[in-house]
PDB file of N, CA and C in Angstrom:
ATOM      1  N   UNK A   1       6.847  31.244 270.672  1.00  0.00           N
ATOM      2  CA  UNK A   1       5.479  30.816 270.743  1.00  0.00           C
ATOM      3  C   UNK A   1       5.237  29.969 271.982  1.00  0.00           C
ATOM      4  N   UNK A   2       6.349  29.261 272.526  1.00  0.00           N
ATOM      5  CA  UNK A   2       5.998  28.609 273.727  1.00  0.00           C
ATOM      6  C   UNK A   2       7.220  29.388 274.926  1.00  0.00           C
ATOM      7  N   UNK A   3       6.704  29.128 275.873  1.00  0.00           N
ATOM      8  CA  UNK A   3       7.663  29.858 277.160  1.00  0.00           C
ATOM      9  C   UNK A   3       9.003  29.078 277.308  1.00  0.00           C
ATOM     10  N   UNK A   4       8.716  27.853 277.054  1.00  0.00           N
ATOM     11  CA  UNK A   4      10.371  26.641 276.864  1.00  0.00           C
ATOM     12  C   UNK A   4      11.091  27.097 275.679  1.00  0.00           C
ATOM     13  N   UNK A   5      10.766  27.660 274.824  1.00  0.00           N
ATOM     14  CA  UNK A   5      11.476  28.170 273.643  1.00  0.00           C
ATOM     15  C   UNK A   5      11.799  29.453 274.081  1.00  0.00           C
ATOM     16  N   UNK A   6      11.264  30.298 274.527  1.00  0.00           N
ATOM     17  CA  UNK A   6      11.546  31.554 274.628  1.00  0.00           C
ATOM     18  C   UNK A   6      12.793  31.719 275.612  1.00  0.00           C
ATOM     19  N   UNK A   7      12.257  31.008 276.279  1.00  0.00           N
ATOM     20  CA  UNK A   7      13.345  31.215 278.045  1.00  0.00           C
ATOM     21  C   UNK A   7      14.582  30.039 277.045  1.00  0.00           C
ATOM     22  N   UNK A   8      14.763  29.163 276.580  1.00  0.00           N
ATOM     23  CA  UNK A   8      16.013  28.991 275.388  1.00  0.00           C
ATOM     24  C   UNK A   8      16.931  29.549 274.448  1.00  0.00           C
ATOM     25  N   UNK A   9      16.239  30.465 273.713  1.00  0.00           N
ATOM     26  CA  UNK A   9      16.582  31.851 273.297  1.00  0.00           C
ATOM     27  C   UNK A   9      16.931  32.411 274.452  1.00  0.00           C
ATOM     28  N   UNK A  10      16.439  33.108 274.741  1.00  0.00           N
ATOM     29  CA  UNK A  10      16.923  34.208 275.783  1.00  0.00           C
ATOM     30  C   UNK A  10      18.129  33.727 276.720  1.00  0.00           C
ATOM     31  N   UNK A  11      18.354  32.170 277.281  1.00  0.00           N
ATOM     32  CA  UNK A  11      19.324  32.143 278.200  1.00  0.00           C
ATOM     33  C   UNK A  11      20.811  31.743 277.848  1.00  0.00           C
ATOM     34  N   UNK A  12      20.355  31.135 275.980  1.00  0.00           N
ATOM     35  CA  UNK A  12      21.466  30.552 275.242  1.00  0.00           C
ATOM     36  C   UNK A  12      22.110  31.352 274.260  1.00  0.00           C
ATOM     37  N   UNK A  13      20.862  32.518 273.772  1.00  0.00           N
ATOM     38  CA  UNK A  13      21.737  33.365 272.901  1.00  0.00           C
ATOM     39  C   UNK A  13      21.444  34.858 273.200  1.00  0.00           C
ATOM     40  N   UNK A  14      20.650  35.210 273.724  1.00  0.00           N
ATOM     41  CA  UNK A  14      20.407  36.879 274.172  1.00  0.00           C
ATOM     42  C   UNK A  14      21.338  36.872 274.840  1.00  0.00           C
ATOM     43  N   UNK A  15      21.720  36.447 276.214  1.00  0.00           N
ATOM     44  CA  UNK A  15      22.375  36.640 277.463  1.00  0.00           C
ATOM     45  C   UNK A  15      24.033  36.902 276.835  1.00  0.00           C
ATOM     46  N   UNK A  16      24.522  35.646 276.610  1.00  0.00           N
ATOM     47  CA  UNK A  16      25.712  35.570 275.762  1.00  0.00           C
ATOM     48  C   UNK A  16      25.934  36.933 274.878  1.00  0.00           C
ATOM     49  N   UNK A  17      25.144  37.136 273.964  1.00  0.00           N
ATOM     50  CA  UNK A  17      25.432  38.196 273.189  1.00  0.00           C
ATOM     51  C   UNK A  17      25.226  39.711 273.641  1.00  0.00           C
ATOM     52  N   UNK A  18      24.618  39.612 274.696  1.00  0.00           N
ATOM     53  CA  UNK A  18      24.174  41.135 275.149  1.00  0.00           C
ATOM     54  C   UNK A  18      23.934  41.278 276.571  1.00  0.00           C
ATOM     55  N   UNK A  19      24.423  40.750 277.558  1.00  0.00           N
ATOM     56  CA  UNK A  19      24.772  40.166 279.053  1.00  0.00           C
ATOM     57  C   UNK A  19      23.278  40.088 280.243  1.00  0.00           C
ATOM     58  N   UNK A  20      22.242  40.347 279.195  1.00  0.00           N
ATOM     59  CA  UNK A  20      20.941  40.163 279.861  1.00  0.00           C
ATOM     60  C   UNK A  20      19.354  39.957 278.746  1.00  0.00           C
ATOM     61  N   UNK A  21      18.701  39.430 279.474  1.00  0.00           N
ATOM     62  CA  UNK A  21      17.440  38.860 278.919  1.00  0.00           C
ATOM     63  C   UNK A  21      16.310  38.527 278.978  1.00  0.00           C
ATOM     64  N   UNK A  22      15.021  39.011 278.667  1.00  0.00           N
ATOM     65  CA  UNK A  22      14.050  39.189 279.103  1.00  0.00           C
ATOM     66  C   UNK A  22      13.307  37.961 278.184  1.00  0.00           C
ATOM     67  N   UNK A  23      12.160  37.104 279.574  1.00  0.00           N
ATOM     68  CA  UNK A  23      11.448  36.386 278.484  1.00  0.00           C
ATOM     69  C   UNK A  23       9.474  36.861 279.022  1.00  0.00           C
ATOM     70  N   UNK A  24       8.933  37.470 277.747  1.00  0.00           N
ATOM     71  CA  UNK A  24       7.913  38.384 277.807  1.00  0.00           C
ATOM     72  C   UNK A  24       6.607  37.508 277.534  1.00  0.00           C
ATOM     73  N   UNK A  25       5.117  37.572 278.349  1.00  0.00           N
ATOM     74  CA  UNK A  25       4.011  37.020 278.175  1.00  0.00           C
ATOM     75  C   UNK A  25       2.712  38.027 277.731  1.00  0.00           C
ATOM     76  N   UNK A  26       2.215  37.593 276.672  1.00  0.00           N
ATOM     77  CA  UNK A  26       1.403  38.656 276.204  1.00  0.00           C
ATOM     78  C   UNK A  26       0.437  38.304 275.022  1.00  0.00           C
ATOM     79  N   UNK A  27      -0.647  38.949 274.776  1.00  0.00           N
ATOM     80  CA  UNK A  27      -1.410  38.202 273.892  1.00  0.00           C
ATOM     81  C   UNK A  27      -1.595  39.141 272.721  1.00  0.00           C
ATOM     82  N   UNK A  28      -1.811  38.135 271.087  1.00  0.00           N
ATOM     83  CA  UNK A  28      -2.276  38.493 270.613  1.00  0.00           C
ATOM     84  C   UNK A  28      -3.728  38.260 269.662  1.00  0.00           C
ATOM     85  N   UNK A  29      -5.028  38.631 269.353  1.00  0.00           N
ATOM     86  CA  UNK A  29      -5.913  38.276 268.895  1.00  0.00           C
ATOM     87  C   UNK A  29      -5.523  36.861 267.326  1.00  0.00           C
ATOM     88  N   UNK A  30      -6.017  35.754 267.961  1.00  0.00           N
ATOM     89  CA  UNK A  30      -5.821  34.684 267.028  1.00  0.00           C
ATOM     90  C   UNK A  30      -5.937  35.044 265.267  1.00  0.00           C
ATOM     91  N   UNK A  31      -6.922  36.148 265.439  1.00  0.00           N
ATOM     92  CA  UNK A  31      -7.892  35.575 263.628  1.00  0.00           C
ATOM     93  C   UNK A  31      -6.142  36.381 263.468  1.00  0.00           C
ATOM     94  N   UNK A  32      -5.527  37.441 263.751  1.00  0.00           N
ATOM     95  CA  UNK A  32      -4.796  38.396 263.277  1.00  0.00           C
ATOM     96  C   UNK A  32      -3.248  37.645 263.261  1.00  0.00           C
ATOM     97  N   UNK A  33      -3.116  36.957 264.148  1.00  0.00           N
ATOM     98  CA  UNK A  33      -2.002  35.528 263.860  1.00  0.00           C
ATOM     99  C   UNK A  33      -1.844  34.894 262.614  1.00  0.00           C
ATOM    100  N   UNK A  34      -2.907  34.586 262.293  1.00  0.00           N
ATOM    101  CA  UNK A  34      -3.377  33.819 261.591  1.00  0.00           C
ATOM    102  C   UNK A  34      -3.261  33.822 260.304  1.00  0.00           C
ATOM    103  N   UNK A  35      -2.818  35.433 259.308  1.00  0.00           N
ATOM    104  CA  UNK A  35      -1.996  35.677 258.874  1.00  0.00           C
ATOM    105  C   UNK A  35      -0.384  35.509 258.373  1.00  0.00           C
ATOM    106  N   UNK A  36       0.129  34.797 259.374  1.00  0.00           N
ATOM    107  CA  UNK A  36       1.701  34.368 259.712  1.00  0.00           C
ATOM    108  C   UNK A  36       1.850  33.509 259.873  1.00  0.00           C
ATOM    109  N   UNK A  37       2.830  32.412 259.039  1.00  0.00           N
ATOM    110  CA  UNK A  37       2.874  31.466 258.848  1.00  0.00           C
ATOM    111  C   UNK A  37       4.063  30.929 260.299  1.00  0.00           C
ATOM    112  N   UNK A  38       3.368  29.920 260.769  1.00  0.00           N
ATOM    113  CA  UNK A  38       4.630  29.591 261.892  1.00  0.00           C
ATOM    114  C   UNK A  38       5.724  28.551 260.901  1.00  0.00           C
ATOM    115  N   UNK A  39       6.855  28.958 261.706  1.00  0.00           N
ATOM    116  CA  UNK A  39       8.123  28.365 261.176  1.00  0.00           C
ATOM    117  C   UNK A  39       8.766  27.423 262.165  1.00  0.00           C
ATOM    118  N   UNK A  40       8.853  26.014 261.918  1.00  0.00           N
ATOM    119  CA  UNK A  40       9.799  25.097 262.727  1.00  0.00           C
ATOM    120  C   UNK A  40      11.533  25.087 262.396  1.00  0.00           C
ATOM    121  N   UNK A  41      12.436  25.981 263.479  1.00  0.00           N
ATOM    122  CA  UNK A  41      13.556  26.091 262.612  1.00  0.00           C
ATOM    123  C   UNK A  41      14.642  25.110 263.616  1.00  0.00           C
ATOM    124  N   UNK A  42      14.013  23.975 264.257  1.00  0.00           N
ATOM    125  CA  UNK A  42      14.860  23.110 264.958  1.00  0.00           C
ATOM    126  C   UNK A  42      14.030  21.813 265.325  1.00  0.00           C
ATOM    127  N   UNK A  43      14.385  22.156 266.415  1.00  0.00           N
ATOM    128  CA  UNK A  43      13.706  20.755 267.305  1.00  0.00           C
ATOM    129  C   UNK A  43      11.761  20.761 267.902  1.00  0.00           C
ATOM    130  N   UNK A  44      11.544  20.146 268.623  1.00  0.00           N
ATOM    131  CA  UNK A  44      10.255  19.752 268.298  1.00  0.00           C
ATOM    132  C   UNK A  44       9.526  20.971 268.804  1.00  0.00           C
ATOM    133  N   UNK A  45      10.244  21.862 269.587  1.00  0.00           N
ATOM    134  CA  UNK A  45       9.579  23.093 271.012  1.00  0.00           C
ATOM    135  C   UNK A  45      10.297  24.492 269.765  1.00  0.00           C
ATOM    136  N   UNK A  46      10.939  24.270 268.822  1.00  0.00           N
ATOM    137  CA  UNK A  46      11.315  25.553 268.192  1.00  0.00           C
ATOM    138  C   UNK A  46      10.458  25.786 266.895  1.00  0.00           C
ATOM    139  N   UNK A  47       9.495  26.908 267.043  1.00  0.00           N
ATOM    140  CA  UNK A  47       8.665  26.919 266.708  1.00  0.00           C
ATOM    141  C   UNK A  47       8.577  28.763 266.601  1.00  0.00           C
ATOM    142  N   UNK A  48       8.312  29.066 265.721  1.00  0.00           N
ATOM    143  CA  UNK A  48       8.234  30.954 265.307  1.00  0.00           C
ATOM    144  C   UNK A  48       7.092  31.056 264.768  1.00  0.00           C
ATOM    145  N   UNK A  49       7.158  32.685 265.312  1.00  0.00           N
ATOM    146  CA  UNK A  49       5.897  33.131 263.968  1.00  0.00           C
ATOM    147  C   UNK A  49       6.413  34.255 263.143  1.00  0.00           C
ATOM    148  N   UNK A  50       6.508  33.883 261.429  1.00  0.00           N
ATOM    149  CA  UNK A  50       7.423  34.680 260.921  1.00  0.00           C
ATOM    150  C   UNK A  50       6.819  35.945 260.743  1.00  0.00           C
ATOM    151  N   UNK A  51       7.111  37.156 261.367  1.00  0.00           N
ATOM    152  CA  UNK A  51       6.919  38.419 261.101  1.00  0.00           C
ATOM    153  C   UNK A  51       7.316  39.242 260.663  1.00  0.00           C
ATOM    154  N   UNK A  52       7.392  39.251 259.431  1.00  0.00           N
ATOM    155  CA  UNK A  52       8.031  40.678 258.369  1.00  0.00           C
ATOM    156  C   UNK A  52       8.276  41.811 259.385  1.00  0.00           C
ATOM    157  N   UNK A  53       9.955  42.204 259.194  1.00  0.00           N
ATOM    158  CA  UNK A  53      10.261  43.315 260.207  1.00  0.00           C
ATOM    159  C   UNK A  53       9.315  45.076 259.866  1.00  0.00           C
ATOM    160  N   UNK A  54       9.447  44.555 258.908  1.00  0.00           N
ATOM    161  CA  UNK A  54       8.397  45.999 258.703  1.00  0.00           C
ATOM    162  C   UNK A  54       6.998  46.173 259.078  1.00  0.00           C
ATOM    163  N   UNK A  55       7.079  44.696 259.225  1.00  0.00           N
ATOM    164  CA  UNK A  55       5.241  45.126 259.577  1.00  0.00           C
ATOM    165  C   UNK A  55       5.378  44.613 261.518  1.00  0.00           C
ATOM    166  N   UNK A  56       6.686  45.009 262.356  1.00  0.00           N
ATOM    167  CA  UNK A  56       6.663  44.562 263.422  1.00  0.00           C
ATOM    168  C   UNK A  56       5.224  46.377 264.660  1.00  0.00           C
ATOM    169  N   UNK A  57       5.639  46.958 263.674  1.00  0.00           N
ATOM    170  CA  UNK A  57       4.986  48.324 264.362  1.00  0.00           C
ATOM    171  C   UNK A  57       3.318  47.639 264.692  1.00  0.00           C
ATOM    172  N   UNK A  58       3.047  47.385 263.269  1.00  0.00           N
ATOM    173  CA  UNK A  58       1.507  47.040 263.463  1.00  0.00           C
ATOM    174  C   UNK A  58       1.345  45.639 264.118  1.00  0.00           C
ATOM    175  N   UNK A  59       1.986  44.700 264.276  1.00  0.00           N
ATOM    176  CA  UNK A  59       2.167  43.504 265.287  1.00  0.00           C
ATOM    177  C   UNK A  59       2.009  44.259 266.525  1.00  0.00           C
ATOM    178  N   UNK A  60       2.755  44.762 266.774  1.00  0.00           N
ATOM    179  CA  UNK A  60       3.045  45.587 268.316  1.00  0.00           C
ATOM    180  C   UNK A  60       1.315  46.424 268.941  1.00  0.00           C
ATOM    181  N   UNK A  61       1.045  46.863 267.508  1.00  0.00           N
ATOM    182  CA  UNK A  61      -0.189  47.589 267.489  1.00  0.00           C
ATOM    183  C   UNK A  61      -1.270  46.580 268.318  1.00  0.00           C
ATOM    184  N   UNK A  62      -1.023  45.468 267.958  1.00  0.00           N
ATOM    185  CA  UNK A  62      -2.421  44.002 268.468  1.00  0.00           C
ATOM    186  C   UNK A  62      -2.105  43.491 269.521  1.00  0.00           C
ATOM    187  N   UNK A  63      -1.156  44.024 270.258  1.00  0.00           N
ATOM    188  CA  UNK A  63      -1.179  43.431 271.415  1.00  0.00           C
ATOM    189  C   UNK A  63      -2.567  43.221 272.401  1.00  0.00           C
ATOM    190  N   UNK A  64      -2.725  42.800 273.017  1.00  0.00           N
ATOM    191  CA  UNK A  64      -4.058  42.708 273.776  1.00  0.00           C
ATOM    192  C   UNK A  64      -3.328  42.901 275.317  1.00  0.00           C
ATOM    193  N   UNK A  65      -4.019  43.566 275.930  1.00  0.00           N
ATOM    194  CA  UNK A  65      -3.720  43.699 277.921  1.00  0.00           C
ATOM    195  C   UNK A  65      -2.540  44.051 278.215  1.00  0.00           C
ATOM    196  N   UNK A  66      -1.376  43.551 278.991  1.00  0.00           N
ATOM    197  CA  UNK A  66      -0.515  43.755 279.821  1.00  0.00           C
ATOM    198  C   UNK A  66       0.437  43.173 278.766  1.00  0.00           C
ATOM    199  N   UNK A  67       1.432  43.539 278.834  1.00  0.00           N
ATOM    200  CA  UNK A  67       3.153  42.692 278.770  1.00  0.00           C
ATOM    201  C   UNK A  67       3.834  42.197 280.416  1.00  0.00           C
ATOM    202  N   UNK A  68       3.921  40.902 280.377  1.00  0.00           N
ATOM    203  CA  UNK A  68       4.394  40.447 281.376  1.00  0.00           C
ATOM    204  C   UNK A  68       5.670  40.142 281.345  1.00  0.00           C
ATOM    205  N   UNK A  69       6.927  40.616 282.379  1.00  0.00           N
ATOM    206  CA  UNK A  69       8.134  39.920 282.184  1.00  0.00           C
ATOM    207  C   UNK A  69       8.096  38.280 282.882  1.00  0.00           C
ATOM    208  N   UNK A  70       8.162  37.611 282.509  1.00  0.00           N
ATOM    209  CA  UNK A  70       7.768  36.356 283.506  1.00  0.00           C
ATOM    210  C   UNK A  70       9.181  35.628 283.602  1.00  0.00           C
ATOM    211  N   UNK A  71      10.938  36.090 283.234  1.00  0.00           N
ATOM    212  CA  UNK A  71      12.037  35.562 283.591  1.00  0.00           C
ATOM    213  C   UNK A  71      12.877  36.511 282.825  1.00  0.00           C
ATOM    214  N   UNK A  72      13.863  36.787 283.683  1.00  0.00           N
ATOM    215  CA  UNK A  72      14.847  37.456 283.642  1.00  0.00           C
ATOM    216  C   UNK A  72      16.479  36.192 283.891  1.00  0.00           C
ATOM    217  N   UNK A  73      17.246  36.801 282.481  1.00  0.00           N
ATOM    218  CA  UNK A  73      18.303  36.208 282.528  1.00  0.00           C
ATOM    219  C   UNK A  73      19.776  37.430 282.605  1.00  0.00           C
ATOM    220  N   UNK A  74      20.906  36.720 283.589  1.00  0.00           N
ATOM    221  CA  UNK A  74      22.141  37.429 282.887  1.00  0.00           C
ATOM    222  C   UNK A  74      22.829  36.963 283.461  1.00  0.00           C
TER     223      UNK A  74
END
């Protein structure tokens, strides 16, 4: 949910586990968020939005505009 969390993930545990890592910018319409409960599963910047893997197709579906790569790790 924030770019300091994401680029954390990606450089502490994607990279390590799979030797590269993408951290992605992109929108989705609020009311449809809004639905999903965010989850704090650490510190003050770790912060999720829990998305049932089954319903990741129709998440994907709401994207709004572009997907941006905005940092690359490996």
């Amino acid at each position: 949910m924030s770019e300091e969390y994401a680029t954390q993930i990606t450089r502490d545990w994607n990279v390590p586990a799979y030797g590269v890592g993408y951290v992605l910018k992109f929108e989705v319409d609020t009311q449809y968020l809004s639905k999903y409960e965010v989850q704090n599963v650490g510190g003050p910047i770790d912060n999720e939005l829990w998305v049932p893997a089954e319903l990741m197709e129709e998440f994907s579906n709401q994207i709004q505009g572009k997907i941006e790569v905005i940092a690359e790790f490996k």
